[in-house]
Each structure stands twice: as structure tokens, then as C-alpha cells.
N, C-alpha and C. Protein backbone atom coordinates (compact mmCIF):
# COMPACT_ATOMS: atom_id res chain seq x y z
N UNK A 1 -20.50 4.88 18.08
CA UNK A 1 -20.04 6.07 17.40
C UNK A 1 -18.85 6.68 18.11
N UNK A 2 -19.09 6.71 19.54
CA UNK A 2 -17.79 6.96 19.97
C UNK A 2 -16.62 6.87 19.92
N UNK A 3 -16.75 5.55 19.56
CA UNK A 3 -15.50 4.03 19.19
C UNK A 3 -14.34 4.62 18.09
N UNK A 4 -15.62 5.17 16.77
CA UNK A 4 -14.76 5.49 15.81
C UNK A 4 -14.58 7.06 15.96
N UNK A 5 -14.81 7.45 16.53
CA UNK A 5 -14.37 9.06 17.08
C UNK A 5 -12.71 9.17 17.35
N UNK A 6 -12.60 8.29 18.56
CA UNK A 6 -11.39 7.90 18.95
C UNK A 6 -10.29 7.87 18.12
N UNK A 7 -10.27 7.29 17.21
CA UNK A 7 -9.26 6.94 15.94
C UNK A 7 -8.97 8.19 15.54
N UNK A 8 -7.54 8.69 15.33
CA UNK A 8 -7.07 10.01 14.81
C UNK A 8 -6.72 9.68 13.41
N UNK A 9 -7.55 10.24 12.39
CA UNK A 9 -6.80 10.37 10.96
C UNK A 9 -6.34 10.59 10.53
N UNK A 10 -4.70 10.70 9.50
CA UNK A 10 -4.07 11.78 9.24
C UNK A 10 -4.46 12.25 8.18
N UNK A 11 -4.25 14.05 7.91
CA UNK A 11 -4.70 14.34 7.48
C UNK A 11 -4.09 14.37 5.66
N UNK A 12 -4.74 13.64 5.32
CA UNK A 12 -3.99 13.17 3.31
C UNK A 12 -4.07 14.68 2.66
N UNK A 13 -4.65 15.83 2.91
CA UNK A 13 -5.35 16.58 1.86
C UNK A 13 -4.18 17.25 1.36
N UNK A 14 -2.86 17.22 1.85
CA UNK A 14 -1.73 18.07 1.44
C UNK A 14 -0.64 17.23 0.79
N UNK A 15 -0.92 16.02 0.69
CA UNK A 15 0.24 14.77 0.35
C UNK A 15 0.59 15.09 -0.81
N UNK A 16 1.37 14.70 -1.51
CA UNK A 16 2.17 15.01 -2.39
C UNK A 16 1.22 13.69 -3.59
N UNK A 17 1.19 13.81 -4.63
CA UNK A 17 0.36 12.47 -5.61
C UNK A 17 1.71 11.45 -6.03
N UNK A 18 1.43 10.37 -6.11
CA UNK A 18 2.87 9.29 -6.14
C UNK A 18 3.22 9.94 -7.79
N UNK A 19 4.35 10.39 -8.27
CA UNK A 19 4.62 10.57 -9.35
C UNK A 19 5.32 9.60 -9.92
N UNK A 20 5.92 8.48 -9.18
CA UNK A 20 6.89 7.50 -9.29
C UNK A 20 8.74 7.83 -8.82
N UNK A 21 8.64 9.34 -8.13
CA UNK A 21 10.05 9.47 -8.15
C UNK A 21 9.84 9.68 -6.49
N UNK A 22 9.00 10.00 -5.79
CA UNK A 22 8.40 9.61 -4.58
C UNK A 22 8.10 8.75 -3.98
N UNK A 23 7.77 7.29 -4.36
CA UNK A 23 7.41 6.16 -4.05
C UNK A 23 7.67 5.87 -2.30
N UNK A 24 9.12 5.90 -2.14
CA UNK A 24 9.37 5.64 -0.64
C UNK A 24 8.28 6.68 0.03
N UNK A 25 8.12 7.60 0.30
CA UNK A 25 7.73 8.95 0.92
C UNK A 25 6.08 8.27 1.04
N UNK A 26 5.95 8.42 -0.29
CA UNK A 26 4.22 8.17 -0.60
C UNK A 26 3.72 6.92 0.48
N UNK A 27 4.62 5.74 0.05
CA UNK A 27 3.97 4.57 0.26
C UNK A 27 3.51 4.58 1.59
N UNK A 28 4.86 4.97 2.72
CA UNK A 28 4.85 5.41 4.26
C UNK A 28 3.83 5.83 4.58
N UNK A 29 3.35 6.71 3.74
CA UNK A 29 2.14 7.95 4.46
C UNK A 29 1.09 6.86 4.18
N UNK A 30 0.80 6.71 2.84
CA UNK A 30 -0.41 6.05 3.09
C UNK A 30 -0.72 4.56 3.84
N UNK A 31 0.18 3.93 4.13
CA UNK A 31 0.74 3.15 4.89
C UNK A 31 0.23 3.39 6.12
N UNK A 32 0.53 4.77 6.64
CA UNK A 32 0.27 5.19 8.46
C UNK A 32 -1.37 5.15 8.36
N UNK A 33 -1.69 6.08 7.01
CA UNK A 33 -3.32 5.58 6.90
C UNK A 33 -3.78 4.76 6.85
N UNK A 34 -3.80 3.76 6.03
CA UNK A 34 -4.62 2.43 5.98
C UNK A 34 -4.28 1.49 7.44
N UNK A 35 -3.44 1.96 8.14
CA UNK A 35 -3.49 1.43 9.16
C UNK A 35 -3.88 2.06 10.24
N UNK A 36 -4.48 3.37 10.41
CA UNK A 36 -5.12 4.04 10.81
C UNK A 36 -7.02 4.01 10.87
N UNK A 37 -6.99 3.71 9.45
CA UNK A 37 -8.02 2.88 8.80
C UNK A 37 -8.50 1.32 9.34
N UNK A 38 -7.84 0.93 9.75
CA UNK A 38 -7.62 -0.97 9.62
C UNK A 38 -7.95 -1.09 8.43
N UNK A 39 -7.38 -0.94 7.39
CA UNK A 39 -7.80 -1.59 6.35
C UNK A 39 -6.10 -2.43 5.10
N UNK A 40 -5.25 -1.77 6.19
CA UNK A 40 -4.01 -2.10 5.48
C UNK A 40 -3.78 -3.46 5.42
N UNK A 41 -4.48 -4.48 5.77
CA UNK A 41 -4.42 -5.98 5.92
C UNK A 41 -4.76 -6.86 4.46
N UNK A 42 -5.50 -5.49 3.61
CA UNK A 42 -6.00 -6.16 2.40
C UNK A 42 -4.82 -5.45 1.00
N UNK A 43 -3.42 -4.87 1.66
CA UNK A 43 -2.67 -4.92 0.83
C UNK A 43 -1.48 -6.11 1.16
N UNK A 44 -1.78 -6.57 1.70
CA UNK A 44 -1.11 -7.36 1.91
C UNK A 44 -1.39 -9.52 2.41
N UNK A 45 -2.90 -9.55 2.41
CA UNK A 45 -3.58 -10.87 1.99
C UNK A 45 -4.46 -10.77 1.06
N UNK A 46 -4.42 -12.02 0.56
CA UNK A 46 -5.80 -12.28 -0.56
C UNK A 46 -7.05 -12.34 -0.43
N UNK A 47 -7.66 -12.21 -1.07
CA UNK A 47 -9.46 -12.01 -0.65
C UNK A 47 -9.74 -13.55 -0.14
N UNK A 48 -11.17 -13.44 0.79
CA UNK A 48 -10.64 -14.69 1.54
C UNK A 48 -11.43 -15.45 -0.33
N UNK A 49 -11.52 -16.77 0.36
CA UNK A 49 -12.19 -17.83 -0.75
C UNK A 49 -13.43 -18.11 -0.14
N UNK A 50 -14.40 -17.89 -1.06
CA UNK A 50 -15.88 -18.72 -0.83
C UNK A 50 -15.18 -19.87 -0.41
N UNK A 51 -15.44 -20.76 0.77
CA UNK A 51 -15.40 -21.79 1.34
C UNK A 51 -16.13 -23.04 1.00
N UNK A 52 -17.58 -22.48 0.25
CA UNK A 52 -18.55 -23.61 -0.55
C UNK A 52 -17.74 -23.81 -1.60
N UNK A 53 -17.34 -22.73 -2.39
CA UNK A 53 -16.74 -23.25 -4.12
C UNK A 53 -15.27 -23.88 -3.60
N UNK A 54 -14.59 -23.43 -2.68
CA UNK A 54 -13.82 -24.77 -2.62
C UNK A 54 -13.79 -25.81 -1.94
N UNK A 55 -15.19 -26.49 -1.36
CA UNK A 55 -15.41 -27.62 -1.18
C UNK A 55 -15.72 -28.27 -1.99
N UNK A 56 -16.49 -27.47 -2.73
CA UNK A 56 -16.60 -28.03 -4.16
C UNK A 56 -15.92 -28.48 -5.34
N UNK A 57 -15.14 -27.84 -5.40
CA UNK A 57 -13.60 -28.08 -6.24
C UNK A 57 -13.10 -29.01 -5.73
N UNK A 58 -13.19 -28.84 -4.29
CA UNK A 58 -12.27 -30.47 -3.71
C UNK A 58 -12.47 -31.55 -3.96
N UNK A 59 -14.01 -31.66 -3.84
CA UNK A 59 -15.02 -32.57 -4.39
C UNK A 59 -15.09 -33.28 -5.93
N UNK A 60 -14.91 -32.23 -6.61
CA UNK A 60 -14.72 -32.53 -7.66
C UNK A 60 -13.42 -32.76 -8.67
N UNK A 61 -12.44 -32.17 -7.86
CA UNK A 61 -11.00 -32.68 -7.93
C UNK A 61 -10.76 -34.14 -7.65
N UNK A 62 -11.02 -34.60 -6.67
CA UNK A 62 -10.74 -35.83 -6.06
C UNK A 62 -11.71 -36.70 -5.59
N UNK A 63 -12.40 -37.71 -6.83
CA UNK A 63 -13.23 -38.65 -6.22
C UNK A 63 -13.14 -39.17 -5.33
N UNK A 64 -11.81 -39.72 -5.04
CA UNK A 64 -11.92 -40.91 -3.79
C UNK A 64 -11.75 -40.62 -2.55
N UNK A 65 -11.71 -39.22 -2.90
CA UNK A 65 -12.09 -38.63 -0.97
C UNK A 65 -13.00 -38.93 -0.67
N UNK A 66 -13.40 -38.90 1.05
CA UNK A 66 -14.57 -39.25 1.33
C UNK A 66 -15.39 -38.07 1.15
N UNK A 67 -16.91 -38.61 1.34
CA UNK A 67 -18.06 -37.08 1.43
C UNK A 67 -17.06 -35.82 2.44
N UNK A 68 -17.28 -34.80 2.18
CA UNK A 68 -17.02 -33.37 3.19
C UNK A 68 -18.91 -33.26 3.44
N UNK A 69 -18.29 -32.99 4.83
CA UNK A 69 -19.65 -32.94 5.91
C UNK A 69 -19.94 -31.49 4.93
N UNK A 70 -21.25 -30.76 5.12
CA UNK A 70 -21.47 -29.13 4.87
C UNK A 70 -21.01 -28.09 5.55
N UNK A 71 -20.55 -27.30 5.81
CA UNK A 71 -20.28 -26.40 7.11
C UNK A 71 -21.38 -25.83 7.37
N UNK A 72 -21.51 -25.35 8.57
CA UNK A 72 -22.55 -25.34 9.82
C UNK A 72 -22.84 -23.70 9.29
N UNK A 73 -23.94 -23.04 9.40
CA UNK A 73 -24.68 -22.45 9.05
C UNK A 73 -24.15 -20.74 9.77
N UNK A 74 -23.52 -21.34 11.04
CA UNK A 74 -22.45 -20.01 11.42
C UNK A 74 -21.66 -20.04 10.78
N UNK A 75 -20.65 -20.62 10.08
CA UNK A 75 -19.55 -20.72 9.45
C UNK A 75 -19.59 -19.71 8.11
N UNK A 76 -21.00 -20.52 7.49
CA UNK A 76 -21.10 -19.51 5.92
C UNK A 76 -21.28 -18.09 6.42
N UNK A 77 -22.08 -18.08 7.67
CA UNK A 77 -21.90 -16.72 7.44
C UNK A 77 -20.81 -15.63 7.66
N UNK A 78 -20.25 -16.48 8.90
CA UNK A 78 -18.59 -15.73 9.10
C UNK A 78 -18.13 -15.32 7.84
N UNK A 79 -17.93 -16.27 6.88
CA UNK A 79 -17.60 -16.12 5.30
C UNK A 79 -18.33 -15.39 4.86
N UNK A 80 -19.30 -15.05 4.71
CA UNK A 80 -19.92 -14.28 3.60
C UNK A 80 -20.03 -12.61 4.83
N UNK A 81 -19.52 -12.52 6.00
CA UNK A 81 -19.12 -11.21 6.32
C UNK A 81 -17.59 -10.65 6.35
N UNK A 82 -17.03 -11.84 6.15
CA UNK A 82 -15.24 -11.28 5.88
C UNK A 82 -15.21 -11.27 4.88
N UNK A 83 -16.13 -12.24 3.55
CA UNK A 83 -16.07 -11.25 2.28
C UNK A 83 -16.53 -10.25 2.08
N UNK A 84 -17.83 -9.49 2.83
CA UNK A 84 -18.20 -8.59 3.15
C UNK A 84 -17.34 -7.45 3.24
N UNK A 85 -16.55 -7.40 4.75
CA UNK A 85 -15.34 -6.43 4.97
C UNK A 85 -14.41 -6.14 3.77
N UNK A 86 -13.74 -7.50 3.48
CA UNK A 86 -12.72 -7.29 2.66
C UNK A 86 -12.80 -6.27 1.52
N UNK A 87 -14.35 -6.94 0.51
CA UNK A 87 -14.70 -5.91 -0.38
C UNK A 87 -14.74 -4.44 0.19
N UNK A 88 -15.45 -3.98 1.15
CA UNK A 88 -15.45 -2.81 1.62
C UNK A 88 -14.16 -2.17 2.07
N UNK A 89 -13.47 -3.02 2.62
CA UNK A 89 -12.02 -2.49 2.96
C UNK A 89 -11.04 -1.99 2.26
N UNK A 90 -11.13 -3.29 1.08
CA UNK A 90 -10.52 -3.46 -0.50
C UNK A 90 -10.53 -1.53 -1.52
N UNK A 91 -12.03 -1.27 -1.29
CA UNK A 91 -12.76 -0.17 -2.23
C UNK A 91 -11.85 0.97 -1.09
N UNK A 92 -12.19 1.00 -0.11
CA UNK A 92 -11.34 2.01 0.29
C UNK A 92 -10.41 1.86 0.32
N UNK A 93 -9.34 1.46 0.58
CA UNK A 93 -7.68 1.25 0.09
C UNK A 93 -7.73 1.17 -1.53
N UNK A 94 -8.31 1.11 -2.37
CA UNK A 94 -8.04 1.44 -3.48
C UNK A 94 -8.26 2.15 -4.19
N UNK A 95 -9.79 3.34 -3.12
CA UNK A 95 -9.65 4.81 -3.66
C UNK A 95 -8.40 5.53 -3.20
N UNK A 96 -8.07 5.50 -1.88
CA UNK A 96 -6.95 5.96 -1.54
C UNK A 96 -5.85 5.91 -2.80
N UNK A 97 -5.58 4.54 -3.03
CA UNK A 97 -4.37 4.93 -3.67
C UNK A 97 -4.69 5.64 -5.01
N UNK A 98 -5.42 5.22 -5.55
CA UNK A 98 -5.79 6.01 -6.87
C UNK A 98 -5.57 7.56 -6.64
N UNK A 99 -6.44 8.17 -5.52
CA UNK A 99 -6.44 9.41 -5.37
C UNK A 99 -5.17 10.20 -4.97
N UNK A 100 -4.26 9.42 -4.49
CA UNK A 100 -3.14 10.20 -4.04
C UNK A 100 -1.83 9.74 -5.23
N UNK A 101 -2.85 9.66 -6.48
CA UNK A 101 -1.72 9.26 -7.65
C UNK A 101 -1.49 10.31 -8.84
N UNK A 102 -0.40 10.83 -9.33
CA UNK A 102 -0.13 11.67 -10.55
C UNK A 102 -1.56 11.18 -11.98
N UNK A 103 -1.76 12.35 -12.50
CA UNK A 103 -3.14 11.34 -13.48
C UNK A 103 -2.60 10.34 -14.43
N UNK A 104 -1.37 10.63 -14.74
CA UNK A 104 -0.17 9.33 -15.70
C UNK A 104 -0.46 8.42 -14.79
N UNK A 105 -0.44 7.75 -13.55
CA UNK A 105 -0.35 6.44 -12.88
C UNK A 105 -1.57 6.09 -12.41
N UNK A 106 -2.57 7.17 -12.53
CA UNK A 106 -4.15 6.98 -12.45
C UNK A 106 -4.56 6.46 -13.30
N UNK A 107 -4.36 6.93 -14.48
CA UNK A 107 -4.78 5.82 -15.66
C UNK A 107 -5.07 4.77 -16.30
N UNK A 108 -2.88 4.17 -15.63
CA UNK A 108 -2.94 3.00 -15.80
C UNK A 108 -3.48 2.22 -14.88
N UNK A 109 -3.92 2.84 -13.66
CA UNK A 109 -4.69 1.71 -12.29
C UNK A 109 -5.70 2.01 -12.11
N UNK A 110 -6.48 3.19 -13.02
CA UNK A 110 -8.25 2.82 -12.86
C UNK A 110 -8.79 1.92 -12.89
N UNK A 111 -8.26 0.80 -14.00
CA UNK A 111 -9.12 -0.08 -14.40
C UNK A 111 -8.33 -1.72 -13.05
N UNK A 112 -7.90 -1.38 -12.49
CA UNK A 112 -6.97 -2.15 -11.61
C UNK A 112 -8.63 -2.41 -10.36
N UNK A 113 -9.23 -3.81 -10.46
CA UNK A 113 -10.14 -3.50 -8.78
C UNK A 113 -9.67 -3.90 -7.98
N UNK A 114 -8.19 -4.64 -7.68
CA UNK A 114 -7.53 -5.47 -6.35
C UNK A 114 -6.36 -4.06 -6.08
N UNK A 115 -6.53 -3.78 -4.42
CA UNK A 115 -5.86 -2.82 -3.85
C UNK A 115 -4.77 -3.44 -3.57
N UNK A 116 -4.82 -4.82 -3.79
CA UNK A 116 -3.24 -5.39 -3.11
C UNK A 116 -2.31 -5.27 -4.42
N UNK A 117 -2.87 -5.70 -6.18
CA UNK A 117 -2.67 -6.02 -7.01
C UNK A 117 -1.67 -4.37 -7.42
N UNK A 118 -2.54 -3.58 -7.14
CA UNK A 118 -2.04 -2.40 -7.26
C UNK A 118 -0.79 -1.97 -6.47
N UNK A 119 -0.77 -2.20 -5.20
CA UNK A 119 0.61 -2.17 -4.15
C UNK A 119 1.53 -2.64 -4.65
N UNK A 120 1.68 -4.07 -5.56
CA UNK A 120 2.11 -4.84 -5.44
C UNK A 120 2.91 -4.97 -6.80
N UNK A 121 2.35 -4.07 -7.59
CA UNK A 121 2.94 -3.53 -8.97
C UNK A 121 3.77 -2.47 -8.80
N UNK A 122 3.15 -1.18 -7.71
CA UNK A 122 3.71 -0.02 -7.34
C UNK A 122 4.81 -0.47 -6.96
N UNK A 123 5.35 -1.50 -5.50
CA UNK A 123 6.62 -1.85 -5.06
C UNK A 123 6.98 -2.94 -6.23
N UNK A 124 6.98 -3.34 -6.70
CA UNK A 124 7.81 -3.77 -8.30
C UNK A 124 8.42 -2.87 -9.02
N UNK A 125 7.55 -2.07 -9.47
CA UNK A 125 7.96 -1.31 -10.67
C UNK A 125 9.03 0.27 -9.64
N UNK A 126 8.50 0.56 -8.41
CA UNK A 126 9.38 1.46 -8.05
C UNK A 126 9.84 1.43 -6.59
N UNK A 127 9.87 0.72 -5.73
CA UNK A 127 9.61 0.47 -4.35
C UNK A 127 11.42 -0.23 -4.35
N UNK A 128 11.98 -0.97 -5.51
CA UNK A 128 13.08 -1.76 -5.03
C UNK A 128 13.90 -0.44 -5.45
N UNK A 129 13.98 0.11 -6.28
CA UNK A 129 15.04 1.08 -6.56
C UNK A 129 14.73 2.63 -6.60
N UNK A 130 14.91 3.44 -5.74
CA UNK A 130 14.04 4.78 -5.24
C UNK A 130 15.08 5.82 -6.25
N UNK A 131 14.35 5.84 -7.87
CA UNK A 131 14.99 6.20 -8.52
C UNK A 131 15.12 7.62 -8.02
N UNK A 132 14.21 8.17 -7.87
CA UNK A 132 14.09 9.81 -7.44
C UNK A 132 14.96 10.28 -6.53
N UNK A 133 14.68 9.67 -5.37
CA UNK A 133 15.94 10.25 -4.20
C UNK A 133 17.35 9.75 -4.83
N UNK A 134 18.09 8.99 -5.37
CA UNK A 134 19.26 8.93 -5.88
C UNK A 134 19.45 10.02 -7.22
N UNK A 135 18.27 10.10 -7.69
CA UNK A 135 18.81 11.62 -8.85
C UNK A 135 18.67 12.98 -7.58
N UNK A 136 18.03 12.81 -6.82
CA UNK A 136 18.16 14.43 -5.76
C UNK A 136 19.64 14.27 -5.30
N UNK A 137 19.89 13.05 -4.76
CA UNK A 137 20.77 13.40 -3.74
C UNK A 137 22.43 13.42 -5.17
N UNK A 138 22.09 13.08 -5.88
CA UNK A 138 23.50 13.26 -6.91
C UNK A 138 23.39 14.58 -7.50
N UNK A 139 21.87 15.34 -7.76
CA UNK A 139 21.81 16.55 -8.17
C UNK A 139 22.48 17.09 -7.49
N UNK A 140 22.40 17.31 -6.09
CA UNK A 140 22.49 18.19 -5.10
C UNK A 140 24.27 17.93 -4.91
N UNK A 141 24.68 16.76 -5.15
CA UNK A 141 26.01 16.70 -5.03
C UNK A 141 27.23 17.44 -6.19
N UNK A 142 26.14 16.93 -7.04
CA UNK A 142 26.96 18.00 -7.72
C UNK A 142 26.70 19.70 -8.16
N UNK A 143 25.97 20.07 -7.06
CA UNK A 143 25.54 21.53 -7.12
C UNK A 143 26.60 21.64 -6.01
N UNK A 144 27.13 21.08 -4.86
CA UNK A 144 27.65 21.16 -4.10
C UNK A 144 28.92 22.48 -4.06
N UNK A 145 28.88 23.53 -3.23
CA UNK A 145 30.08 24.26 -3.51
C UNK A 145 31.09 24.79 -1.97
N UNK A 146 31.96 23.75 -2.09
CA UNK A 146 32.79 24.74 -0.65
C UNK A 146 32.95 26.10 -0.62
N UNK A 147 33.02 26.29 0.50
CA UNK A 147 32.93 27.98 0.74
C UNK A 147 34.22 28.04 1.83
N UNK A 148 34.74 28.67 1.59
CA UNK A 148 36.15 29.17 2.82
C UNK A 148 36.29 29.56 3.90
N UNK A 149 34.90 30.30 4.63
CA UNK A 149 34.33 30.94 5.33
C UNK A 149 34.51 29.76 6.41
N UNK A 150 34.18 28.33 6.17
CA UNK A 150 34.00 27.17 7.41
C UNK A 150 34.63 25.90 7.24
N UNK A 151 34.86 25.21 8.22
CA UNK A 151 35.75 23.82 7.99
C UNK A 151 35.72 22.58 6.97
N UNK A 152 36.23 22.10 6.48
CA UNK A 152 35.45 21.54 4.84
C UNK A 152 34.83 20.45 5.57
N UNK A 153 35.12 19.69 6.59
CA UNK A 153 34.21 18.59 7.41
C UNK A 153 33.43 18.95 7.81
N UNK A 154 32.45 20.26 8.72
CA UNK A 154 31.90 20.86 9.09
C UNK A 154 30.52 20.66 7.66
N UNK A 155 30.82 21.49 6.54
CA UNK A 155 30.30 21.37 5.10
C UNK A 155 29.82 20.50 4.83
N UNK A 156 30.81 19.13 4.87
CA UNK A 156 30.17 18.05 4.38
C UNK A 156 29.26 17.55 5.24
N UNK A 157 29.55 17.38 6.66
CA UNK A 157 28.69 16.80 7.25
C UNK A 157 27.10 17.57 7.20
N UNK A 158 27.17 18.75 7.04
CA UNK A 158 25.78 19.65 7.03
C UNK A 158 25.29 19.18 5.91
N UNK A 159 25.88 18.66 4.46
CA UNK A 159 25.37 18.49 3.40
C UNK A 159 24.90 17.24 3.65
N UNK A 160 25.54 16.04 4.32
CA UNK A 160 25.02 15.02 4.64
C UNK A 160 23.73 15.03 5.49
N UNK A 161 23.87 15.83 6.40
CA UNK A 161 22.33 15.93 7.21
C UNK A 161 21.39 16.27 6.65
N UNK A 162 21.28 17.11 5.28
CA UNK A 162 20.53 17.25 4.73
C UNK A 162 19.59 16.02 3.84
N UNK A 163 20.66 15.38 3.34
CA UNK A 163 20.03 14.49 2.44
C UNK A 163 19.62 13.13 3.43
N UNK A 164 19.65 13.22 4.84
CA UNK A 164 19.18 11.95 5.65
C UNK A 164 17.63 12.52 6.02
N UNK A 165 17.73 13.87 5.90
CA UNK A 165 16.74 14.57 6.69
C UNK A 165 15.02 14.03 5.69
């Protein structure tokens, strides 16, 4: 119990919900979590494979292989506890993301049960082109107004620090 004491969580309860014009921002945070979590490993590999059904497939793919020995009785079970984790790991990384989503993008990924499947649509559909921060930072450019009062390089560069910030 101690063990997991140790681990500092951050705290999600104020995060912003992915609306899709956020994406960069969002992904980061929950990102620092699930790896905070250990569980960020299942957005990014596949669930493992029952190891029996694809000996079996092998088997039955290709007669003229020879027999496959059985695997040894530690083995299945290694397997049947990293499918274990995964599922468990899986369910939490994929309440997470659900929960920290606008109810428009909840919708369409309720019915979604792979947490990677879900990541993996999110950086597709908005992760390559961060539509949102390019409409802020052009809003803001063209709200932009020199003032006389200070050096016009001085201006710009403050306006630039802003939008890196």
C-alpha cells in the first residue's frame, strides 16, 4: 500500500474536456496521467494475443509444419495475467478519455471499447493539424493594435511571447 501512496497524481478535476480545438493541450495532460498511472502503454500497443488461439491458427494454417510442443503451464498463465492487466489498464485509460471529453465527442466514443483505437482516431482526426491554436493565434493577430506609447519591436515581440506561452 505504501508503494502506491508514493505515486503523485495529477490532479484532472479542473482540465479543460477535449472539444477538438484543444487537442494538443488535452492530449499532453492526459498523457502525464496515464503515465503517472502506468497505464499509457495500452495507447500505444495491441492487446496481447491468446498464445493458445494462435498456436492454433498456426496449426491449422500450415499442415506441414511440424507438431508445436504445448506451452508450459507458467507460460499460459503469464498470458492470461497480461491479458488480465491490459483489460484493466485498457478500462481505465478509456474512462479517462471519455471523461475528459466535450458530450459531442463522448458520444461518438462511448460505444468505442479499445483505448488505443480511440487515441488513435483522436490524433487522426485532430492531433496532425491543431486547428484551434492557428484560429487563436490569427484571431489575436488580427485584433492586434500598435500603440505609440512603445517601440513597434518591443510590441511585437510581447505579442509573440504571448502566443508561445
Amino acid at each position: 500500500m505504501a508503494g502506491s501512496l508514493s505515486r503523485i497524481i495529477p490532479d484532472m478535476s479542473k482540465m479543460e474536456p477535449l472539444d477538438g480545438s484543444n487537442y494538443r493541450r488535452w492530449s499532453q495532460k492526459l498523457l502525464i496521467l496515464f503515465e503517472a498511472l502506468e497505464v499509457d502503454y495500452v495507447l500505444f500497443e495491441d492487446a496481447p494475443v491468446d498464445v493458445n488461439a494462435a498456436v492454433n491458427a498456426v496449426e491449422s494454417s500450415t499442415p506441414a509444419t511440424p507438431a508445436v510442443t504445448p506451452l508450459p503451464a507458467e507460460t499460459k498463465k503469464d498470458n492470461e495475467e497480461a491479458k488480465k492487466k491490459y483489460e484493466k489498464d485498457n478500462k481505465t485509460a478509456r474512462g479517462h478519455l471519455l471523461t475528459h471529453m466535450a458530450d459531442n465527442l463522448f458520444d461518438l466514443f462511448i460505444n468505442q471499447k479499445s483505448a488505443k483505437a480511440i487515441w488513435d482516431t483522436l490524433l487522426k482526426r485532430y492531433g496532425d493539424d491543431d486547428a484551434g491554436r492557428k484560429k487563436y493565434v490569427v484571431g489575436n493577430w488580427m485584433r492586434f493594435q500598435m500603440s505609440d506609447d512603445k517601440p513597434i519591436m518591443e510590441q511585437i515581440h510581447e505579442k509573440i511571447s504571448t502566443f508561445l506561452e
